[in-house]
N, C-alpha and C. Protein backbone atom coordinates (compact mmCIF):
# COMPACT_ATOMS: atom_id res chain seq x y z
N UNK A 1 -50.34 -49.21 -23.39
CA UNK A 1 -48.91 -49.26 -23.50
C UNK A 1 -48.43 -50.42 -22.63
N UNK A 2 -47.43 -51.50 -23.32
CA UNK A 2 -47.17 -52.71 -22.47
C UNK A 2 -45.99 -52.24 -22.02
N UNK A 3 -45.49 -53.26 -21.02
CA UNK A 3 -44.07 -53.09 -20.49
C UNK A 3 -42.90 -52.74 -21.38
N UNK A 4 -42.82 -53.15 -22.48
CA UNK A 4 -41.55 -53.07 -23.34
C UNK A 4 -41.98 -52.03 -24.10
N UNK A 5 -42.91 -51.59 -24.60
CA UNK A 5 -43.06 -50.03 -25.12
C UNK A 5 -42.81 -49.04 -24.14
N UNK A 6 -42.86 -49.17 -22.94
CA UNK A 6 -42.49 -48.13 -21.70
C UNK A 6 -41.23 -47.96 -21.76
N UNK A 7 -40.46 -49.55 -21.53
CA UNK A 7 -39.37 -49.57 -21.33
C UNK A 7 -38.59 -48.58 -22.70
N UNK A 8 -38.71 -49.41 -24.06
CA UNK A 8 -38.43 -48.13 -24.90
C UNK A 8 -38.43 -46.85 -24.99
N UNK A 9 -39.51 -46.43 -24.73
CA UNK A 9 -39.88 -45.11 -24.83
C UNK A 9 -39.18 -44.20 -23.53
N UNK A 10 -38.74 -44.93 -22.13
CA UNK A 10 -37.93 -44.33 -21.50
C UNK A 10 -36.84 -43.96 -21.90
N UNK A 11 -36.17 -45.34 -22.21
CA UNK A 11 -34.60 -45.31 -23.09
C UNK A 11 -34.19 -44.21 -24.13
N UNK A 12 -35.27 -44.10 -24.88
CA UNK A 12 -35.15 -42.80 -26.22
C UNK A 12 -35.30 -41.60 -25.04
N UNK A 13 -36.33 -41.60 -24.07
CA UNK A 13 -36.10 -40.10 -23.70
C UNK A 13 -35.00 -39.69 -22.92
N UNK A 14 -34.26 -40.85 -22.14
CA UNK A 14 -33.33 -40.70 -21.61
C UNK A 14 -32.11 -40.07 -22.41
N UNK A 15 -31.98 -41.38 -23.52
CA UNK A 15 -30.94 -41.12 -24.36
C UNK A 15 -31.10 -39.60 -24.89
N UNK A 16 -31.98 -38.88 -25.80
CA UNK A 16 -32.30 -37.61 -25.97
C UNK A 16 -32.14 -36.63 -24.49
N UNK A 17 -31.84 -37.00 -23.90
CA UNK A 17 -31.87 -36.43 -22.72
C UNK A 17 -30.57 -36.21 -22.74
N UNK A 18 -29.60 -37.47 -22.75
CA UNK A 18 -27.80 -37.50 -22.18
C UNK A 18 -27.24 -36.56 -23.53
N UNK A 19 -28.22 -36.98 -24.66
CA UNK A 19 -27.05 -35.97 -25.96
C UNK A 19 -27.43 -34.93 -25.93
N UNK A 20 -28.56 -34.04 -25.13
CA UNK A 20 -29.00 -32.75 -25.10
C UNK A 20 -28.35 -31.87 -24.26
N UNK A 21 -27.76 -33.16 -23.14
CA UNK A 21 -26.82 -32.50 -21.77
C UNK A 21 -25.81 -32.36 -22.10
N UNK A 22 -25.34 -33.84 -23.41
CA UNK A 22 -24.16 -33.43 -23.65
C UNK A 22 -23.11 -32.87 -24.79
N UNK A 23 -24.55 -32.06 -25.68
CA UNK A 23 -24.00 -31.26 -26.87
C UNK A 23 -23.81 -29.71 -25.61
N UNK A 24 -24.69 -29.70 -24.55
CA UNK A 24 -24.65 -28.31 -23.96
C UNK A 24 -23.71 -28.32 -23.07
N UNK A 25 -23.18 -29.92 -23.03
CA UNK A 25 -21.60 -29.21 -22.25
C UNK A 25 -20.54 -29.04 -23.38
N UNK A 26 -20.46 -30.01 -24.45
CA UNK A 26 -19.80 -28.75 -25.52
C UNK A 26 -19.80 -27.62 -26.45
N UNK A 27 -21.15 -27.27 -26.36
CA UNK A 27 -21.34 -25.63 -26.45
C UNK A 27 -20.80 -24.80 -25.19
N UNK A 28 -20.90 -25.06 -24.22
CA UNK A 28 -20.23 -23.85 -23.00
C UNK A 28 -18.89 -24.25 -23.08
N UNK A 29 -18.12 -25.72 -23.10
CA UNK A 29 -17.40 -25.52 -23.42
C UNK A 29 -16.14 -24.90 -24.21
N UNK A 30 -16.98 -24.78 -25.26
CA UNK A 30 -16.52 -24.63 -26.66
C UNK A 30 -16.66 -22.78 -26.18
N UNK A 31 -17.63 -22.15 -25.93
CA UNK A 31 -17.73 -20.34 -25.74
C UNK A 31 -16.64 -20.08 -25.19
N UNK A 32 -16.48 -20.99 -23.44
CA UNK A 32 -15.99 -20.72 -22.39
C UNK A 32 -14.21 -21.51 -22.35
N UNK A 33 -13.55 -21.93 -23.34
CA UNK A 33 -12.53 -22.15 -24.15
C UNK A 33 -11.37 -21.40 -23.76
N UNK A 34 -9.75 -20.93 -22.97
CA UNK A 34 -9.55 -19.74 -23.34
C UNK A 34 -8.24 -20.11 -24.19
N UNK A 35 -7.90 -19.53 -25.00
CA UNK A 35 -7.11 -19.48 -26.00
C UNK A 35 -5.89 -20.11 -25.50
N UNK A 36 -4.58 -20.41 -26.38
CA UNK A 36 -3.34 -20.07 -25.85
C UNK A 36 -2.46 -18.92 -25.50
N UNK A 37 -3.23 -17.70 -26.62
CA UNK A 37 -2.94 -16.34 -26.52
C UNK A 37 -3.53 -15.44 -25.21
N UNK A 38 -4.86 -15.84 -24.57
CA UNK A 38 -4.80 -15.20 -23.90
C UNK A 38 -4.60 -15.99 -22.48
N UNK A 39 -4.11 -17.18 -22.21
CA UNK A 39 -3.05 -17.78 -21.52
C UNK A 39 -1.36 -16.89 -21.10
N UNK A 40 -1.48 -16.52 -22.63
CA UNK A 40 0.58 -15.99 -22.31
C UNK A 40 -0.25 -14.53 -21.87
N UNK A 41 -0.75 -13.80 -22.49
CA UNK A 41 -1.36 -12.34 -21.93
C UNK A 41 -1.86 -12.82 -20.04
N UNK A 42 -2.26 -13.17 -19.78
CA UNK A 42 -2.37 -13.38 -18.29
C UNK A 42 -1.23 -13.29 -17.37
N UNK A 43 -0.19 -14.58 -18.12
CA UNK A 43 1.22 -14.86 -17.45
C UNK A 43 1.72 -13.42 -17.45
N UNK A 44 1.55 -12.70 -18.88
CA UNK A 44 2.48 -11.22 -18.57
C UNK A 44 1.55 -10.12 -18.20
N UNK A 45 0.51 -10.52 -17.94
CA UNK A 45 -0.13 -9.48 -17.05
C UNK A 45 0.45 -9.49 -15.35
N UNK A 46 0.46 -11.11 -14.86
CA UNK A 46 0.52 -11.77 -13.93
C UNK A 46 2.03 -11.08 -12.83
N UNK A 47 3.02 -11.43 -13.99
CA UNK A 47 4.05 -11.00 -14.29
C UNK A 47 4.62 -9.78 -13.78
N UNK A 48 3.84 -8.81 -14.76
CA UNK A 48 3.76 -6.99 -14.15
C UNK A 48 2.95 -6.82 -13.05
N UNK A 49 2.44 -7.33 -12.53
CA UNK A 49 1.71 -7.23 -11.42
C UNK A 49 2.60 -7.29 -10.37
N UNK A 50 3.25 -8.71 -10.23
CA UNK A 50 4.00 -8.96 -9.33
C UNK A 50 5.27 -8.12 -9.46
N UNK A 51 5.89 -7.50 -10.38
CA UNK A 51 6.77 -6.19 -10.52
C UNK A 51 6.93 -5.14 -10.18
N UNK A 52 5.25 -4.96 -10.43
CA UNK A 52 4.80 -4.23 -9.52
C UNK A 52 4.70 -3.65 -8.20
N UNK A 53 4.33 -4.50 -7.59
CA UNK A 53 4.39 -5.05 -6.22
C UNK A 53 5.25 -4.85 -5.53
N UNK A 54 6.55 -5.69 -6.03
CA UNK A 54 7.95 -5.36 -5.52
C UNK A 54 8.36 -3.96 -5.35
N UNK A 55 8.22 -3.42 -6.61
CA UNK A 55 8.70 -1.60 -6.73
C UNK A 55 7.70 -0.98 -5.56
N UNK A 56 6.38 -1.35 -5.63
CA UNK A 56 5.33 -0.61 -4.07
C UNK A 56 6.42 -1.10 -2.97
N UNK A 57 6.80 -2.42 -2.65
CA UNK A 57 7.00 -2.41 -1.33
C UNK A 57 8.49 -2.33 -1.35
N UNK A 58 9.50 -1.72 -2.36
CA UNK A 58 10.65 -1.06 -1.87
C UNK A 58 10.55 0.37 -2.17
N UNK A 59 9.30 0.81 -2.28
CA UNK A 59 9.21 2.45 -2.45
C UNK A 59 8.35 2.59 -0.97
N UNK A 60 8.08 1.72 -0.24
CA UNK A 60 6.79 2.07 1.00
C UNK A 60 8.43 1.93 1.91
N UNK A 61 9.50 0.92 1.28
CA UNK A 61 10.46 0.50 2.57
C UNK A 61 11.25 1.82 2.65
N UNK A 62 11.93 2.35 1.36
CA UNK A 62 12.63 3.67 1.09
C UNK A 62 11.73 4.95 1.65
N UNK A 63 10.19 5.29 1.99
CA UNK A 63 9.83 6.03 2.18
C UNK A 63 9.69 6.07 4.20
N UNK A 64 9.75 5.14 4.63
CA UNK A 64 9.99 4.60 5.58
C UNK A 64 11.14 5.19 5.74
N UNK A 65 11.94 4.40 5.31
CA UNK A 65 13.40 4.95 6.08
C UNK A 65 13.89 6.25 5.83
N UNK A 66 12.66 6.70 4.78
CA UNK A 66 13.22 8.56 5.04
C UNK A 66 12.43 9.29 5.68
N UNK A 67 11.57 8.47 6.13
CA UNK A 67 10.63 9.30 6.96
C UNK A 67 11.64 9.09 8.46
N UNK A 68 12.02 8.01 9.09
CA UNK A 68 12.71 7.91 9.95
C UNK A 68 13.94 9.06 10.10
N UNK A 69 14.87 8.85 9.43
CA UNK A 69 15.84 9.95 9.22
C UNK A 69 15.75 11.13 9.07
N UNK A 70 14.13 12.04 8.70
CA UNK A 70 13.63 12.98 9.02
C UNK A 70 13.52 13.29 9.97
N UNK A 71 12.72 11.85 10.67
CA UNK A 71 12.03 12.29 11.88
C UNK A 71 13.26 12.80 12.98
N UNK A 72 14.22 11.96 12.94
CA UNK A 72 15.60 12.18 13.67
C UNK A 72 16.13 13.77 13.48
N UNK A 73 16.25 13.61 12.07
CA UNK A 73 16.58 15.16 11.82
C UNK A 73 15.60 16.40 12.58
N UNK A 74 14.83 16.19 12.64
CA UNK A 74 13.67 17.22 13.08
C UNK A 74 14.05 17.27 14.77
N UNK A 75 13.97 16.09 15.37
CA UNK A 75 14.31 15.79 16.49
C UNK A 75 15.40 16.84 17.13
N UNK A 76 16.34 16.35 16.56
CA UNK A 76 17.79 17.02 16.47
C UNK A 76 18.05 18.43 16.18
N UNK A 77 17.16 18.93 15.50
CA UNK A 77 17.06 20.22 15.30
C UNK A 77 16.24 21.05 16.04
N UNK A 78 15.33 19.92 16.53
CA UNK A 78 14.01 21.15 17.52
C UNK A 78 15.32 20.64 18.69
N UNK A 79 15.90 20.03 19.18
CA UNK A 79 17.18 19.78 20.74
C UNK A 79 17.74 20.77 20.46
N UNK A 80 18.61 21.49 19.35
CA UNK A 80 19.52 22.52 18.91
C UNK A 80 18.73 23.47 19.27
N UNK A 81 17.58 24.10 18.67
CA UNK A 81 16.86 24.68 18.83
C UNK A 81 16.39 24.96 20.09
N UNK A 82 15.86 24.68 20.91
CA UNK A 82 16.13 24.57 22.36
C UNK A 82 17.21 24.92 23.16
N UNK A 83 18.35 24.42 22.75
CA UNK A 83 19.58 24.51 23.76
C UNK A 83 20.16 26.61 23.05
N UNK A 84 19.84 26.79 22.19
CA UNK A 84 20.08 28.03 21.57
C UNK A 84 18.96 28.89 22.27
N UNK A 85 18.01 28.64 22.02
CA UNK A 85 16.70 29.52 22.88
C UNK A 85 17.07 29.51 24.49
N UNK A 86 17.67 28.55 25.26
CA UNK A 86 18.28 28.37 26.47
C UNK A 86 19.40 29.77 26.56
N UNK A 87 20.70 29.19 25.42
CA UNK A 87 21.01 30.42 25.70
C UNK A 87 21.10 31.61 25.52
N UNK A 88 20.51 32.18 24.55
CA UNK A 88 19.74 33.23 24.32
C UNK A 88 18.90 33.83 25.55
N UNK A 89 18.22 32.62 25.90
CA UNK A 89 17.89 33.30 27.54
C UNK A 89 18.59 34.10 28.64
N UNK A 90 19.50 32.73 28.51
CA UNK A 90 20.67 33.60 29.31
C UNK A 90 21.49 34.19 29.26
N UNK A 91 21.96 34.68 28.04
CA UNK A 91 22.37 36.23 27.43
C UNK A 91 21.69 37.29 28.07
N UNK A 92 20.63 37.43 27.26
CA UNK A 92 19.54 38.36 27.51
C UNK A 92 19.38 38.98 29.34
N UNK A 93 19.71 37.55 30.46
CA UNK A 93 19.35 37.40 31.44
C UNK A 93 20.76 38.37 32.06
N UNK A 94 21.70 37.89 31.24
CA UNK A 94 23.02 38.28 32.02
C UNK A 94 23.43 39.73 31.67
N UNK A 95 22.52 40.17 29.89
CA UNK A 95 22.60 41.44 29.51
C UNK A 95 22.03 42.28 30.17
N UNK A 96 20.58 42.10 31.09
CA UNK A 96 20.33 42.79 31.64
C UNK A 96 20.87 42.89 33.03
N UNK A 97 21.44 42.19 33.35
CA UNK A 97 22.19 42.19 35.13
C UNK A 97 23.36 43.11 34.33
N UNK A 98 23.96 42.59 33.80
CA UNK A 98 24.45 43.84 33.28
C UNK A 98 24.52 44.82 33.05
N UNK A 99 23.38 45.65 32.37
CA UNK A 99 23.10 46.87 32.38
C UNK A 99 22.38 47.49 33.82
N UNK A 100 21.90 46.05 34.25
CA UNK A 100 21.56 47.41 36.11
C UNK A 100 22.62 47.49 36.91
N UNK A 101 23.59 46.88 36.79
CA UNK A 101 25.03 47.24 36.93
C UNK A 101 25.66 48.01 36.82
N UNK A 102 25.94 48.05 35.74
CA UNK A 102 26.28 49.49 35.31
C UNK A 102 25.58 51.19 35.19
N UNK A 103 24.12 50.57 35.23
CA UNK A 103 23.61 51.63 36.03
C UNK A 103 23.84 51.76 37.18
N UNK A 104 23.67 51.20 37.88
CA UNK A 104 23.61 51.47 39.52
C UNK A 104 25.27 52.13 39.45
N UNK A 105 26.43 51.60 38.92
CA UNK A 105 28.13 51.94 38.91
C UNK A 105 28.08 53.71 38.60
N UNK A 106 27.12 54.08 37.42
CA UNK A 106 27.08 55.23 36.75
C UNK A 106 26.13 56.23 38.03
N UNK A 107 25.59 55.52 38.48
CA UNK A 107 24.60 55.99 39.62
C UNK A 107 25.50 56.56 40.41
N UNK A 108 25.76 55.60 41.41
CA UNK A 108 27.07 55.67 42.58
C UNK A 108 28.15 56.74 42.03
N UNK A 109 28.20 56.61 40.68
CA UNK A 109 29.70 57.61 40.61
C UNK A 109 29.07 59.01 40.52
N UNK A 110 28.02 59.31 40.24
CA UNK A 110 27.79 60.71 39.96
C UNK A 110 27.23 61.47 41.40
């Protein structure tokens, strides 16, 4: 084989080489393609997603702020609660000074 039959015979394998690389980039191309249709289906997938989203984070903000206003409420009600058990105490405290009172009065008089 002389120099210029080499040289040929590279050239063809090369060349068979570049149209083999480059029918197989337009076959993947061509599979891997995506429509215009499923272009707009993305956008309105894309779309509801982000709609989505919004409604989560003004339903996490609304659940928030009623959890707060609970929490207050609860607050406020176990303080009530307390200050009533207080005096209830001291009912109870003053009902019974009371009644040894009046025992001891019923005592003394008889």
């Amino acid at each position: 084989m002389n120099r210029t039959e080499f040289i040929l015979t590279t050239t063809i394998i090369l060349f068979v080489a570049f149209v083999m690389g480059w029918f197989a980039h337009w076959l993947v191309h061509r599979f891997t393609r995506v429509n215009q249709k499923d272009v707009g289906e993305l956008d309105r997938m894309s779309q509801e997603l982000h709609e989505a989203e919004e409604t989560r984070d003004q339903a996490i903000t609304y659940l928030q702020q009623r959890e707060a206003e609970l929490s207050n409420q609860l607050i406020q009600t176990e303080a009530e609660l307390n200050a009533a058990m207080e005096g209830l105490r001291d009912a109870r405290l003053e009902a019974e000074e009371m009644r040894t009172y009046i025992e001891r009065m019923n005592i003394s008089e008889t």
